[in-house]
Protein backbone atom coordinates (compact mmCIF):
# COMPACT_ATOMS: atom_id res chain seq x y z
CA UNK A 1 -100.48 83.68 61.22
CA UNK A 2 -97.10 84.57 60.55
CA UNK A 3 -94.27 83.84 63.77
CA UNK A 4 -91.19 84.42 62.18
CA UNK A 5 -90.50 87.95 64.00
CA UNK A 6 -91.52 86.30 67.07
CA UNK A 7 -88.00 85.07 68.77
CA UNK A 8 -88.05 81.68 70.19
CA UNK A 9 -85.92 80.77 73.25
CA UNK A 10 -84.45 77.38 72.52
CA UNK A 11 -83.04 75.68 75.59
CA UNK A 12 -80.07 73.69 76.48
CA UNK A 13 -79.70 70.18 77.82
CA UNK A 14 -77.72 72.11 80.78
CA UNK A 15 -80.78 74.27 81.48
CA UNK A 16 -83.18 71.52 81.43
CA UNK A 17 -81.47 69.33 83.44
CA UNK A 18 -80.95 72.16 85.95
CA UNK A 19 -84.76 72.02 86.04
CA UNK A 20 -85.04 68.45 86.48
CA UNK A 21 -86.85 67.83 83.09
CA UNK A 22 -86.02 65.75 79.60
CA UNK A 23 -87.01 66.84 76.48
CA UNK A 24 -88.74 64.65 74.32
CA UNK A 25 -85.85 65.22 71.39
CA UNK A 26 -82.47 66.50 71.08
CA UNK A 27 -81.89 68.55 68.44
CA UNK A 28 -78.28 67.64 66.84
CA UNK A 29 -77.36 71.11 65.01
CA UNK A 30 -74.11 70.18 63.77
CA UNK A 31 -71.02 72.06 62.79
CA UNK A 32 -72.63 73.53 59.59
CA UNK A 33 -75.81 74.01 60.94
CA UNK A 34 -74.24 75.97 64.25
CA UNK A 35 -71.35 77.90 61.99
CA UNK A 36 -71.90 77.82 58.02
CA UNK A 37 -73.59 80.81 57.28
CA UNK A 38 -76.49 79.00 54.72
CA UNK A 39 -76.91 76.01 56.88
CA UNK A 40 -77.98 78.32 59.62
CA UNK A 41 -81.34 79.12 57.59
CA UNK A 42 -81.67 75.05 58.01
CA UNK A 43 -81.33 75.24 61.79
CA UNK A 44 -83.45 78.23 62.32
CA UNK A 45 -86.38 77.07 60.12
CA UNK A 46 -86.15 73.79 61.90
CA UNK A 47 -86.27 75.34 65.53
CA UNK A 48 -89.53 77.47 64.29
CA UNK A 49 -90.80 73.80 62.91
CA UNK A 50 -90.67 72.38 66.36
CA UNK A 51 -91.52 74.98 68.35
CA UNK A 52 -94.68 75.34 66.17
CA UNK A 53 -95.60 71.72 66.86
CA UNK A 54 -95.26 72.50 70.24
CA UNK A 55 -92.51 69.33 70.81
CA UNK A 56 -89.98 69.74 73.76
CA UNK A 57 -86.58 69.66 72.60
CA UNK A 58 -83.12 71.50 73.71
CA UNK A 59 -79.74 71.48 72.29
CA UNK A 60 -76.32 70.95 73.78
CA UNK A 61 -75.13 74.04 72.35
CA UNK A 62 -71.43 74.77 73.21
CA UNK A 63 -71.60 71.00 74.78
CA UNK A 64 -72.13 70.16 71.28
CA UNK A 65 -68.55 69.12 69.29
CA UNK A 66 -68.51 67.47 65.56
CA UNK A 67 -69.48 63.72 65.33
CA UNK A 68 -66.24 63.29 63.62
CA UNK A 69 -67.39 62.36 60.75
CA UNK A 70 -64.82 63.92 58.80
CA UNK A 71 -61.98 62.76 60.22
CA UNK A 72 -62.88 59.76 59.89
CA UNK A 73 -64.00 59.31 55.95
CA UNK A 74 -60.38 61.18 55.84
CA UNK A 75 -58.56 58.10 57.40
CA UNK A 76 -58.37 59.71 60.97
CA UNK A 77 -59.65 57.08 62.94
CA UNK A 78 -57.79 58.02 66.26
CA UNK A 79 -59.34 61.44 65.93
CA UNK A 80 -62.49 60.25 64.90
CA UNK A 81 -63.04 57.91 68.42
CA UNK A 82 -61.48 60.84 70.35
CA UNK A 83 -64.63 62.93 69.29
CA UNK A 84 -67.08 60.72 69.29
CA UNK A 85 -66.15 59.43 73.33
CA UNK A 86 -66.48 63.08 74.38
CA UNK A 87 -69.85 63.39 72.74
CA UNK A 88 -71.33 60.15 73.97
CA UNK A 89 -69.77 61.08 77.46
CA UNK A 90 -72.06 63.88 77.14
CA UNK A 91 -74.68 62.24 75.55
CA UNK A 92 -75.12 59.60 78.33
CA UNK A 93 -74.25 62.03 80.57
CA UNK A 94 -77.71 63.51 79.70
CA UNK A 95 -79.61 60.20 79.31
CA UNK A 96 -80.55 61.14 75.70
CA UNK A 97 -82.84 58.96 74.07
CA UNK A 98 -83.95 60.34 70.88
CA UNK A 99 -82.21 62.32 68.47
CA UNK A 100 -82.88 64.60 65.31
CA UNK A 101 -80.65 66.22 62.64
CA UNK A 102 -80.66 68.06 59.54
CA UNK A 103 -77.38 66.75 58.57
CA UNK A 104 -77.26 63.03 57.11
CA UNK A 105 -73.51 63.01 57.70
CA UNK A 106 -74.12 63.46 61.75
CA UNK A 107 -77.37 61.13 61.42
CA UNK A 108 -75.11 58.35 59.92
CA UNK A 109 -72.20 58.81 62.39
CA UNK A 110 -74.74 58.86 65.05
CA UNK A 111 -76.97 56.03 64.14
CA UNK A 112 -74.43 53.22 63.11
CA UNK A 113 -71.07 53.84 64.20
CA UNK A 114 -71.46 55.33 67.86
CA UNK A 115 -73.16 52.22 68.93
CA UNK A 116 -69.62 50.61 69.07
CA UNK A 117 -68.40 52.98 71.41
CA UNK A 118 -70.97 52.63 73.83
CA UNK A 119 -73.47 55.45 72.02
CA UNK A 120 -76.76 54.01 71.54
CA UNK A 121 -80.12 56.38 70.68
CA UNK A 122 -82.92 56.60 68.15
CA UNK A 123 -81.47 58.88 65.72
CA UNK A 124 -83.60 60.41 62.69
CA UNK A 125 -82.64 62.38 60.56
CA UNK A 126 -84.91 65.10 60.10
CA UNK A 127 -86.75 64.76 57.01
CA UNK A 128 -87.89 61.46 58.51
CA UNK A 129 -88.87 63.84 61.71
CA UNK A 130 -91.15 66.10 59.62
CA UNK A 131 -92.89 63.01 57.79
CA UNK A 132 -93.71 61.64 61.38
CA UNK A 133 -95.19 64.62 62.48
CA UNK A 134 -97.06 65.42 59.15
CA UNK A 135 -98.76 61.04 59.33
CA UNK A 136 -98.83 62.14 63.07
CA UNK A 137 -101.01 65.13 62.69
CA UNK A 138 -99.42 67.03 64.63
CA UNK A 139 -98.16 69.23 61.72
CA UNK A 140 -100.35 70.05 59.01
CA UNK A 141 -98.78 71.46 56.21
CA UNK A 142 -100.41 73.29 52.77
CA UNK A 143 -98.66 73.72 49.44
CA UNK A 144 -98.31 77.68 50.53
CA UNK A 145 -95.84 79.21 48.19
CA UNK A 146 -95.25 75.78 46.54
CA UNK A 147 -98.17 74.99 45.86
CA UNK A 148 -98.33 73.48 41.74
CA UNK A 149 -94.70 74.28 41.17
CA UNK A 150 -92.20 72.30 39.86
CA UNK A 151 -89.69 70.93 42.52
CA UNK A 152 -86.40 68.19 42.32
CA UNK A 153 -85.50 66.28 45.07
CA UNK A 154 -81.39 65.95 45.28
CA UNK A 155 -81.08 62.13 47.53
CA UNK A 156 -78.08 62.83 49.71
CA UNK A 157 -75.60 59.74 49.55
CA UNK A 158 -75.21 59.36 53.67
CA UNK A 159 -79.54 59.57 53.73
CA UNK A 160 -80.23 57.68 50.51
CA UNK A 161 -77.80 54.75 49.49
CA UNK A 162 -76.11 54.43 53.12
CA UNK A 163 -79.64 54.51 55.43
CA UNK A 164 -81.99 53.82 52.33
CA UNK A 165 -84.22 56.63 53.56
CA UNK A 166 -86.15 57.53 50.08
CA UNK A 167 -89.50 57.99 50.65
CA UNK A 168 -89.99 60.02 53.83
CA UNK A 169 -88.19 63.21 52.13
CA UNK A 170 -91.31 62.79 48.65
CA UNK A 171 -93.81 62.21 51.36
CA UNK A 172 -92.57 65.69 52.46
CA UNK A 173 -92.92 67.27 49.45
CA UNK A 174 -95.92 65.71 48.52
CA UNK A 175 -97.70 67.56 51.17
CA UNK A 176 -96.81 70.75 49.81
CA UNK A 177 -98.86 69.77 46.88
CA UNK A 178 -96.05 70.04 44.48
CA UNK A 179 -94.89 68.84 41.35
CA UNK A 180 -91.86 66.46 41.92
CA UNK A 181 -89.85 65.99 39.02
CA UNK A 182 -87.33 63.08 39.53
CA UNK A 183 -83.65 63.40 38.17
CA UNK A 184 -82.68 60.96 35.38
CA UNK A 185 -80.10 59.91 38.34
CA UNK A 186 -82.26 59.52 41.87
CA UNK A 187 -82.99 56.95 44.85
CA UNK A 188 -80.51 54.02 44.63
CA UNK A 189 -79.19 55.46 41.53
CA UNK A 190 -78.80 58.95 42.72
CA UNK A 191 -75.64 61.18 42.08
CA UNK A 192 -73.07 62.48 44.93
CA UNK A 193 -72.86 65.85 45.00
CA UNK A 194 -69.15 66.07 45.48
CA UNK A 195 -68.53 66.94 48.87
CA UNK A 196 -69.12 62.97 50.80
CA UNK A 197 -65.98 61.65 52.35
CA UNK A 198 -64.92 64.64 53.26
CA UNK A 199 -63.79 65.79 49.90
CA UNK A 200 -65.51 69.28 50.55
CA UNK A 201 -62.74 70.15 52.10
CA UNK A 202 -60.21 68.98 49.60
CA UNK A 203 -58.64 71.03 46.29
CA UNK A 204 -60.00 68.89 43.08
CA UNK A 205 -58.36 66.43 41.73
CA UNK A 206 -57.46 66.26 38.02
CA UNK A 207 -60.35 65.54 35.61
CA UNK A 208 -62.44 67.90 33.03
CA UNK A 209 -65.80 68.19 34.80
CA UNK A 210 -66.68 68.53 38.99
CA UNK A 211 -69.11 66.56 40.07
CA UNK A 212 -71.32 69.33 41.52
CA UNK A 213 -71.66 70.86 37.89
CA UNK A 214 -72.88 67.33 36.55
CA UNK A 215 -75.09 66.98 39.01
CA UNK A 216 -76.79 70.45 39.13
CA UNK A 217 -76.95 70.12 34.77
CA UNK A 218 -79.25 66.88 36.14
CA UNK A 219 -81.17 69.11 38.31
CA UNK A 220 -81.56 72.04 35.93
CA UNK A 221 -82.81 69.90 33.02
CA UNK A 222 -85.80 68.95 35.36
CA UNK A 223 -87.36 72.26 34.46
CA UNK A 224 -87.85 72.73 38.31
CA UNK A 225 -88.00 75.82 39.88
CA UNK A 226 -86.18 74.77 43.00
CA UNK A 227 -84.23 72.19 44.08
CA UNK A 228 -84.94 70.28 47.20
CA UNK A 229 -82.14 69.24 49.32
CA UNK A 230 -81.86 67.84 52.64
CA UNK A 231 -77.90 67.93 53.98
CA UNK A 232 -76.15 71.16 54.48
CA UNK A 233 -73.19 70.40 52.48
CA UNK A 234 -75.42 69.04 49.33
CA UNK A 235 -77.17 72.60 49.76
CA UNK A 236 -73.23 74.11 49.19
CA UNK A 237 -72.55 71.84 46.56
CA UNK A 238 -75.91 72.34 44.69
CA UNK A 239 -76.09 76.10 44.77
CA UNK A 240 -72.60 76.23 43.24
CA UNK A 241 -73.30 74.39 40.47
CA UNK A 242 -76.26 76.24 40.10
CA UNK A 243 -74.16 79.34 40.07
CA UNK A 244 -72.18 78.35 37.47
CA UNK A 245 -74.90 77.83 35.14
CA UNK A 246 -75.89 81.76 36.06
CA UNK A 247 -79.38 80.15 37.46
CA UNK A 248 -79.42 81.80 40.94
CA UNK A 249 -82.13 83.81 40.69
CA UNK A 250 -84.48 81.40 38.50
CA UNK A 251 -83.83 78.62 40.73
CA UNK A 252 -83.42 78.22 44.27
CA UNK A 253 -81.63 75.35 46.31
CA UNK A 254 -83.75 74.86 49.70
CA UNK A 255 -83.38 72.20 52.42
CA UNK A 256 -86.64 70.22 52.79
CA UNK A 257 -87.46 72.41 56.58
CA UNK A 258 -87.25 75.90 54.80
CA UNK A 259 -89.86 74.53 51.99
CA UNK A 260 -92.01 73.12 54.81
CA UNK A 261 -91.41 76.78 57.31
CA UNK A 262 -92.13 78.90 54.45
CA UNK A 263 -95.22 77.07 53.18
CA UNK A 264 -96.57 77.82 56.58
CA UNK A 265 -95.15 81.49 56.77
CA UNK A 266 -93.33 80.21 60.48
């Protein structure tokens, strides 16, 4: 049964707390996934993911500030530690325990470098998060619309080579009974997108092809009829170069929670 006209409340920690209870995660949106217009799709098929499983979470919403993960791969350290001590201030603040995000970039941050600084939680990123609840039973998920077709799974550099998280994202798609068709370039050897290190917000630099195009000819040689991604600035980097090949409307660049909420028509 379909329950994607049905609006779901999703709390904050502020509410909760006001209520005396803990959720059992916190859901990390991120700056994309709270403002970028694409990587909202990400956030809202993940909320309908967990409120289908029926887990507790809540979000810090306007509590919520960026990791700093940028400014830091720029060089700005002192800006960097400036935003990551207000959001473990919070963090603690709340007791948080548990973490999940769609966004590798904030899962990385999270995970290894606000430990430091007096930040420690279980972070997991969420492709990991929908493999535990798929071995878990506690989501059970069908091929659906995917069912037999030909998908390519994109590894994220801040998932893949920094975390060496591989296999929980297949697992993923292997429950949607679908074809995976690996990229000449993939797991250890996979190919940045173009936008790590914060050079999605940078003009290109001199050279005669951007990486995003090279990366998307990978993709579209696979023969796949979408491409699986699981950050939201791989998803901008991807469709782009899948624009530029005029492929838009024969294949379609999905994070890894809108292949899982539309199988199940959430």
């Amino acid at each position: 049964m379909s329950e994607s006209n049905t609006p779901i409340k999703v709390p904050t920690m502020a509410e909760m707390a006001a209520k005396g209870e803990a959720p059992e995660v916190l859901f990390w949106v991120g700056c994309a996934g709270s403002f970028d217009e694409r990587a909202q799709k990400i956030t809202k098929a993940m909320v309908k993911i967990l409120h289908h499983t029926g887990i507790s979470f809540a979000i810090l919403g306007q509590e919520e500030s960026c990791t700093g993960d940028p400014a830091k791969r720029a060089g700005n350290e002192f800006l960097f530690q400036m935003q990551a001590m207000n959001n473990i201030a919070v963090l603690n603040g709340y007791d948080i325990k548990k973490i999940v995000t769609a966004c590798p970039h904030c899962f990385n941050t999270l995970k290894n470098e606000y430990p430091a600084l007096g930040g420690e939680y279980e972070v997991v990123h969420h492709t990991q998060f929908l493999q535990e609840l798929i071995d878990s039973g506690r989501l059970t998920v069908s091929g659906g619309a995917f069912k037999g077709k030909k998908i390519t799974y994109h590894d994220s550099c801040y998932l893949g080579r920094a975390n060496g998280v591989y296999e929980a994202p297949r697992k993923v798609l292997q429950a949607l009974d679908a074809e995976l068709k690996e990229m000449k370039r993939c797991k250890a050897k996979g190919l940045c997108c173009g936008a790590g290190g914060a050079q999605m917000f940078k003009e290109a630099e001199k050279g005669d092809k951007e990486i995003n195009i090279e990366r998307a000819e990978e993709a579209l040689e696979t023969g796949a009829s979408v491409i699986a991604a699981n950050c939201p600035f791989c998803m901008t980097m991807m469709r782009d170069g899948v624009k530029n090949f005029n492929k838009e409307d024969e294949v379609e660049v999905l994070d890894l929670a809108e292949l899982v909420a539309r199988a199940e028509d959430l």
